[in-house]
C-alpha atoms as a PDB file:
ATOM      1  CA  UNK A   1       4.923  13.643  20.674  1.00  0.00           C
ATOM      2  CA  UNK A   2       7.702  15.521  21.921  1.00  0.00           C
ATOM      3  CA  UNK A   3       6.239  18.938  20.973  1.00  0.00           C
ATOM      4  CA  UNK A   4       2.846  17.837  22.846  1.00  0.00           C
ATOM      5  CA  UNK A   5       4.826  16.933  26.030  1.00  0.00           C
ATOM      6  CA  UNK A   6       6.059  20.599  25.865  1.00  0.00           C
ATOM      7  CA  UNK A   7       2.460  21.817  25.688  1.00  0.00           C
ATOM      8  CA  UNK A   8       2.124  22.368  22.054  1.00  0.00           C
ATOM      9  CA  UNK A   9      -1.814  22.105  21.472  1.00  0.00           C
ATOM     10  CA  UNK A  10      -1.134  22.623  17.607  1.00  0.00           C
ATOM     11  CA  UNK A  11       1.174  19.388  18.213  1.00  0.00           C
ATOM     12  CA  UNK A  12      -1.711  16.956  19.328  1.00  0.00           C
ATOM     13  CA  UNK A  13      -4.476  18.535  17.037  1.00  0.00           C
ATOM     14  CA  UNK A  14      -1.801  16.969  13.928  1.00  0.00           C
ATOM     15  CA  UNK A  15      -2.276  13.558  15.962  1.00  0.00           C
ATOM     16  CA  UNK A  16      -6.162  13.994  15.893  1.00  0.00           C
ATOM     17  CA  UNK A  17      -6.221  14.434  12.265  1.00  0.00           C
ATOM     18  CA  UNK A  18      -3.828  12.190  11.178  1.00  0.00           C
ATOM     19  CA  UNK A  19      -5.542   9.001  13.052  1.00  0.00           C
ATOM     20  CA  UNK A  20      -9.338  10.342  14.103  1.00  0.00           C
ATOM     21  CA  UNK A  21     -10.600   8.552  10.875  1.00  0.00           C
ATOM     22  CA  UNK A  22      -8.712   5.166  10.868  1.00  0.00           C
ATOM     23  CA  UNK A  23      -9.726   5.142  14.708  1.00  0.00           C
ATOM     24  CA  UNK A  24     -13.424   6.148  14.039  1.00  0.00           C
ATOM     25  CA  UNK A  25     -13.719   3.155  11.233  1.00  0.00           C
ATOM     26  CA  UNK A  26     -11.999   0.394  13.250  1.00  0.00           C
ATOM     27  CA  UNK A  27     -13.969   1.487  16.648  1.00  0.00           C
ATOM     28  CA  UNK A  28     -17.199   1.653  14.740  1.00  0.00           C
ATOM     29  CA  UNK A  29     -16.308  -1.950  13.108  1.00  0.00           C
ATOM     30  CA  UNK A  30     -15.926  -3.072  16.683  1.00  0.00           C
ATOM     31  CA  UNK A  31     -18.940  -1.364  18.716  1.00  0.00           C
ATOM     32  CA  UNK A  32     -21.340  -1.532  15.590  1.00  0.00           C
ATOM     33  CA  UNK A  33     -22.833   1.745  16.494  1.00  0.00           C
ATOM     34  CA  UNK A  34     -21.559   5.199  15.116  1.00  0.00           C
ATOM     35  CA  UNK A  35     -22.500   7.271  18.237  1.00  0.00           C
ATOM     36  CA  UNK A  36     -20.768   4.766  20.688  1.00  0.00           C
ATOM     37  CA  UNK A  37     -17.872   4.607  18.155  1.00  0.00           C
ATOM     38  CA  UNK A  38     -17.990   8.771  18.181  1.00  0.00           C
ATOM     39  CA  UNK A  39     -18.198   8.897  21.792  1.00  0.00           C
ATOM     40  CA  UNK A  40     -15.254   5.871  22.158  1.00  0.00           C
ATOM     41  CA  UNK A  41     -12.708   7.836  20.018  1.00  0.00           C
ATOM     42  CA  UNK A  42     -13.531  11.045  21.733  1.00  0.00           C
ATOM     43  CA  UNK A  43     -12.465   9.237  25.094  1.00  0.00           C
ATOM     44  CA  UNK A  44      -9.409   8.160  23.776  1.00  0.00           C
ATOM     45  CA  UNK A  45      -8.238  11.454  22.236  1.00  0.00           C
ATOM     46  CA  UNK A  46      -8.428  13.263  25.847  1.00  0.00           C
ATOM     47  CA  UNK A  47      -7.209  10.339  27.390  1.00  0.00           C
ATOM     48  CA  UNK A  48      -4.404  10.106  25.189  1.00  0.00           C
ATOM     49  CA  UNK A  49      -3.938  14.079  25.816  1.00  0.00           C
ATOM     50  CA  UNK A  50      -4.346  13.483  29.680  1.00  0.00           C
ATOM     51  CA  UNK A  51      -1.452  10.536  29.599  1.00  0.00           C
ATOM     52  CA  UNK A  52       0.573  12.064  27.547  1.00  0.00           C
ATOM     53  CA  UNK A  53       3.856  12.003  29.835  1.00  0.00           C
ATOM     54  CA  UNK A  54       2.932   8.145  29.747  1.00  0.00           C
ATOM     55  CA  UNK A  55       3.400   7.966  26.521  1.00  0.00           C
ATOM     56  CA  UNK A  56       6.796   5.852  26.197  1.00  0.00           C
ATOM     57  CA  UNK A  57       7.397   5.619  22.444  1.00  0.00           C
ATOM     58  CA  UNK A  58       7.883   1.350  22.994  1.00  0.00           C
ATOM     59  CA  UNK A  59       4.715   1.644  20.590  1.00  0.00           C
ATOM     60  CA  UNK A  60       4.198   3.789  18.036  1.00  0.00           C
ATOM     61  CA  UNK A  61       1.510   6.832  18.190  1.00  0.00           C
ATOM     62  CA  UNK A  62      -0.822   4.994  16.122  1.00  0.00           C
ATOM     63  CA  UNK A  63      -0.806   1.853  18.103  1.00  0.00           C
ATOM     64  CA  UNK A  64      -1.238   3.484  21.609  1.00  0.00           C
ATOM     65  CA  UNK A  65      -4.217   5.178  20.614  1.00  0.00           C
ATOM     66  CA  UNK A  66      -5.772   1.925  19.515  1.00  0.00           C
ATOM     67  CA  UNK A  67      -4.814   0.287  22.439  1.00  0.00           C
ATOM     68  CA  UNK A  68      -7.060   3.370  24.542  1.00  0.00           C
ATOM     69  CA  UNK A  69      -9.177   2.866  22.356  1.00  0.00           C
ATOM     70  CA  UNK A  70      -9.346  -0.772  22.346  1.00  0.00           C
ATOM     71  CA  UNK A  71      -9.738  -0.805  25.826  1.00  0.00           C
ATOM     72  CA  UNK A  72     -12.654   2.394  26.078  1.00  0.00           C
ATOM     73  CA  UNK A  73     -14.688  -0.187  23.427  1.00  0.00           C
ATOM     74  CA  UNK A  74     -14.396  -3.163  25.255  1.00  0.00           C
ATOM     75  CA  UNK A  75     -15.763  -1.461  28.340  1.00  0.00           C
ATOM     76  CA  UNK A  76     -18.852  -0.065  26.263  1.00  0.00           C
ATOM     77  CA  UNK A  77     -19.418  -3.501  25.209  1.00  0.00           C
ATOM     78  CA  UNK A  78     -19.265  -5.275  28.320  1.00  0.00           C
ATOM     79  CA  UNK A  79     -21.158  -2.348  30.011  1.00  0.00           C
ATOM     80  CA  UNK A  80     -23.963  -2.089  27.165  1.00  0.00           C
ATOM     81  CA  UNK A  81     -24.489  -6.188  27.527  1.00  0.00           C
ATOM     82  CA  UNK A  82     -24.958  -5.872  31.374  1.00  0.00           C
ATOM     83  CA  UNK A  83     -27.349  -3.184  30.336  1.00  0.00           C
ATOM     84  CA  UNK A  84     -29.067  -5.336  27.591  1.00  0.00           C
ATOM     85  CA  UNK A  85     -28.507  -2.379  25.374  1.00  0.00           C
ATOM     86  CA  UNK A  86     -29.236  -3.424  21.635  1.00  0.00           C
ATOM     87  CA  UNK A  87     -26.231  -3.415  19.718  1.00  0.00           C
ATOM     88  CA  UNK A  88     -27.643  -1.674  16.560  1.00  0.00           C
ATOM     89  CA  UNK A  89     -25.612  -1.153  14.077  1.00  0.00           C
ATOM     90  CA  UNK A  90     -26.052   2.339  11.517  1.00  0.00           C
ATOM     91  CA  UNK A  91     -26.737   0.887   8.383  1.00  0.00           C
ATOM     92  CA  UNK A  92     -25.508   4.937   6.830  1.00  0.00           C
ATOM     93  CA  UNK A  93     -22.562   4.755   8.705  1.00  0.00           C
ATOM     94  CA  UNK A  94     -21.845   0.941   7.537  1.00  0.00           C
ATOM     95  CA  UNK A  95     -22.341   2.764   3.857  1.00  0.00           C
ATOM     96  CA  UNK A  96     -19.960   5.314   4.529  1.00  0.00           C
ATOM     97  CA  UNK A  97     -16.683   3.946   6.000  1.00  0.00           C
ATOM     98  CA  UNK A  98     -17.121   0.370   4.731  1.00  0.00           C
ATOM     99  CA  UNK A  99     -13.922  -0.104   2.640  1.00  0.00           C
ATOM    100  CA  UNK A 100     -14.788  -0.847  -1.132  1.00  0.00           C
ATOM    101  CA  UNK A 101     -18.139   0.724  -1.313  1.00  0.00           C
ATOM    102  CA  UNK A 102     -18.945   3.211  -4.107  1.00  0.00           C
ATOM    103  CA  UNK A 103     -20.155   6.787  -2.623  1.00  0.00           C
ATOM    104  CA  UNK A 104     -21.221   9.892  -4.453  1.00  0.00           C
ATOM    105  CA  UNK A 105     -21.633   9.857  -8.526  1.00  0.00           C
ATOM    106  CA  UNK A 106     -20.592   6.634  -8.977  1.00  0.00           C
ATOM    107  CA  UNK A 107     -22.533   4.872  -6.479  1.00  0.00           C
ATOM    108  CA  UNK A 108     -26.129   6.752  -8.113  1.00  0.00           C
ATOM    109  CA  UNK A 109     -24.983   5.115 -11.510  1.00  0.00           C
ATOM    110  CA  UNK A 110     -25.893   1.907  -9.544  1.00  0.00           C
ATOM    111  CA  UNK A 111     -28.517   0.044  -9.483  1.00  0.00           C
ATOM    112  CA  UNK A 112     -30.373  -0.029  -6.902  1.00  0.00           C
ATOM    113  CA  UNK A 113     -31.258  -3.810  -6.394  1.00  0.00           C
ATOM    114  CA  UNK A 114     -27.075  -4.313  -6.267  1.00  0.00           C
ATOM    115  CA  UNK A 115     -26.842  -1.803  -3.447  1.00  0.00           C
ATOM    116  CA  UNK A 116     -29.866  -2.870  -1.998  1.00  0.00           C
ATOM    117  CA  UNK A 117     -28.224  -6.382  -1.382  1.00  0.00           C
ATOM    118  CA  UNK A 118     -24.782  -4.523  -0.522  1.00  0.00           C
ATOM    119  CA  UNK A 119     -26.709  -3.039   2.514  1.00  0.00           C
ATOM    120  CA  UNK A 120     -28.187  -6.656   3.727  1.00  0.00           C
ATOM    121  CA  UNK A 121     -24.838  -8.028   2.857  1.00  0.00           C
ATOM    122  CA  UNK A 122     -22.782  -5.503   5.191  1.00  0.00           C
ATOM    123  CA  UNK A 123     -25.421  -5.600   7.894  1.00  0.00           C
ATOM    124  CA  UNK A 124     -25.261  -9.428   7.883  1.00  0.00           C
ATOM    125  CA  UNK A 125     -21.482  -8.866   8.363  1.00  0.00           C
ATOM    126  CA  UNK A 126     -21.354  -6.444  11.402  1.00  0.00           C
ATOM    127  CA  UNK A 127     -24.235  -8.711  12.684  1.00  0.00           C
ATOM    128  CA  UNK A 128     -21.715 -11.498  12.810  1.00  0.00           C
ATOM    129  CA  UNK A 129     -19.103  -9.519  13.786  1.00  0.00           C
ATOM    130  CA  UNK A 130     -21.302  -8.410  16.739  1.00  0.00           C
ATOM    131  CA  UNK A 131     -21.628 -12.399  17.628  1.00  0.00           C
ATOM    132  CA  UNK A 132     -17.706 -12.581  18.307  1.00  0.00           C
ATOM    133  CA  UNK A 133     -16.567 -12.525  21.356  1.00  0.00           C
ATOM    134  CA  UNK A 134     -14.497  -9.464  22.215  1.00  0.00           C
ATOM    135  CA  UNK A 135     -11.193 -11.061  22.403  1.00  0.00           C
ATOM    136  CA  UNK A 136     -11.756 -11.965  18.766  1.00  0.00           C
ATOM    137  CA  UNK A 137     -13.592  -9.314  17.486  1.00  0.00           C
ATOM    138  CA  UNK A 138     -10.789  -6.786  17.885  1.00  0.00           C
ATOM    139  CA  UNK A 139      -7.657  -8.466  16.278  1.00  0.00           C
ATOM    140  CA  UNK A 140     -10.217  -9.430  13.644  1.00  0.00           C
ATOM    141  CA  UNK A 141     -11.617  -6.037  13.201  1.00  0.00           C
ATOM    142  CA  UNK A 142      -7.982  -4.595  13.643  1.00  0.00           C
ATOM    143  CA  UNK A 143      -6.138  -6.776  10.788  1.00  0.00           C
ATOM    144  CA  UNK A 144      -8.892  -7.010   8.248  1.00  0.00           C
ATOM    145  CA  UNK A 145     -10.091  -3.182   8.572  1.00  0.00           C
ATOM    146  CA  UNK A 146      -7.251  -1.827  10.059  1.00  0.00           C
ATOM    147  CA  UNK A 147      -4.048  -4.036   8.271  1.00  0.00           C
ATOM    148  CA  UNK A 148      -2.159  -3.654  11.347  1.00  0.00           C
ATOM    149  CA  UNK A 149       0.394  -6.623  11.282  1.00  0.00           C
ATOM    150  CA  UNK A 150       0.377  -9.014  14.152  1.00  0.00           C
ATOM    151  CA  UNK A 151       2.774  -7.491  16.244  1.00  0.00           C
ATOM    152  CA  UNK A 152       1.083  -4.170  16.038  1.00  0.00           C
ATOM    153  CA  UNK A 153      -1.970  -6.169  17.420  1.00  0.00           C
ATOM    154  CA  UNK A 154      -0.247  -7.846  19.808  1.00  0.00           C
ATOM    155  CA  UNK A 155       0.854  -4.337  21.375  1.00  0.00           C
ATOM    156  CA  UNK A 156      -2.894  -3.282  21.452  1.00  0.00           C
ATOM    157  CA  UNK A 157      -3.856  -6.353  22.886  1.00  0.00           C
ATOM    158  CA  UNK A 158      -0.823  -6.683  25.213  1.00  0.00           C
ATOM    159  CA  UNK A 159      -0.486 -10.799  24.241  1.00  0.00           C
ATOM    160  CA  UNK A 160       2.212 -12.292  22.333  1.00  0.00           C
ATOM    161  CA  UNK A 161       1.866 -12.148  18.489  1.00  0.00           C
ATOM    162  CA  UNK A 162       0.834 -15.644  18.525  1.00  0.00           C
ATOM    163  CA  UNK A 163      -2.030 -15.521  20.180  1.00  0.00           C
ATOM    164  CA  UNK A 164      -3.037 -12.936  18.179  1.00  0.00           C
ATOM    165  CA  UNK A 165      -2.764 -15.588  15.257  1.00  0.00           C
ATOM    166  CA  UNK A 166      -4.493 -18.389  17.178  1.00  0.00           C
ATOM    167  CA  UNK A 167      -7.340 -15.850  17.992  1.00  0.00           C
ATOM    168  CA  UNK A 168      -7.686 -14.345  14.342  1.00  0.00           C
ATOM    169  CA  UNK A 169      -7.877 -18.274  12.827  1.00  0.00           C
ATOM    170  CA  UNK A 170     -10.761 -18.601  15.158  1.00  0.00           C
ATOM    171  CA  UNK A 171     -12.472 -15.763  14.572  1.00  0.00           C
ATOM    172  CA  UNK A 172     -12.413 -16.567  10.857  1.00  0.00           C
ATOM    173  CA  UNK A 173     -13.354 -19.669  11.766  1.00  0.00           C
ATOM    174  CA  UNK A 174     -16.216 -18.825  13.893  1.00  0.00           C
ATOM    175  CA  UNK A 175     -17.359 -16.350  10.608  1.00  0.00           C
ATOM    176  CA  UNK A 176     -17.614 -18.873   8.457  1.00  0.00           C
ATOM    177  CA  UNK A 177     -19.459 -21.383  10.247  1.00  0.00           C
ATOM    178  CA  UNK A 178     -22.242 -18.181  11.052  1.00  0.00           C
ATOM    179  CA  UNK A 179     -22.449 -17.284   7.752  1.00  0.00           C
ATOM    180  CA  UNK A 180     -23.092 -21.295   6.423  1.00  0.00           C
ATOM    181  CA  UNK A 181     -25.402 -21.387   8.569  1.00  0.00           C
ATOM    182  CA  UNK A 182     -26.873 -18.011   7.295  1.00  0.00           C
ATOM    183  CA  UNK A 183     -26.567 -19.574   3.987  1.00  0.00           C
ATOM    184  CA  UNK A 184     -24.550 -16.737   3.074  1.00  0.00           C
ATOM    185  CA  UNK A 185     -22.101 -19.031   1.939  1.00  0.00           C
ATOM    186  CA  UNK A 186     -22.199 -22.216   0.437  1.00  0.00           C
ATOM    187  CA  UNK A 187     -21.556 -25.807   2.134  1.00  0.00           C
ATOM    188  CA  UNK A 188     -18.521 -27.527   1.946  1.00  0.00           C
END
């Protein structure tokens, strides 16, 4: 950070590289759509470069960005629902960045009935996570896709860590009601 506050481009593009793709994945697990997740982390990079100077190292690099981020995505959000914008999700881009799921050689060995209910099972999932409101969504999103710990969510959230735990138990919460009544899972 030091060497970008001195105007070292090279500096920041090591930045961009190092977090673009953890970004992209947890912005597009938030948004559900890859070109307002592209366009989101795109935002946050130059607004990141722009702010630079207010850049305070309380938080690490990692967690600053998110919390730019965080912020960019809840303001698509809010904006696309006054809007009435669909919130359609890519099921290629689901396919790609999903963590767990078998690309290139491996996943043509497959059959195709398995990954066709793969597909319907991730887009069932984003679907629900679409459903949650925003101030569960994210430390959801951010601790199951991300791992960031609680205080690291906390930071992005700018809450104490505990809220962060009472709003994570409810979004699990609220996931597993939709998906009994989606009969994705079973009754208790």
């Amino acid at each position: 950070m030091e060497h970008c506050r001195r105007g070292d481009s090279s500096a920041f593009d090591v930045i961009v590289r190092r977090y673009s793709s953890r970004l992209y994945n947890v912005v597009l697990r938030y948004v559900g759509n890859q070109e307002d997740a592209l366009d989101i982390c795109q935002e946050a990079f130059l607004r990141a470069h722009r702010s630079l100077d207010g850049f305070r190292g309380e938080a690490g690099v990692y967690t600053w960005l998110y919390s730019i981020a965080a912020n960019l995505a809840r303001n698509r959000l809010r904006d696309r629902s006054r809007k009435g914008r669909n919130k359609g999700v890519s099921l290629d881009a689901l396919r790609e960045d999903a963590p767990g799921v078998a690309n290139g050689a491996a996943a043509a060995a497959r059959n195709p009935g398995d990954e066709a209910m793969e597909r319907e099972m991730e887009e069932i999932l984003q679907q629900c996570l679409d459903e949650l409101p925003d101030h569960y969504r994210l430390p959801f999103v951010l601790r199951t896709f991300d791992d960031l710990s609680y205080e690291e969510i906390a930071r992005v959230m700018d809450c104490p860590p505990g809220t962060v735990k009472s709003r994570l138990n409810q979004a699990r919460r609220l996931l597993h009601q939709r998906l009994r009544a989606l009969a994705v899972l079973e009754n208790e």
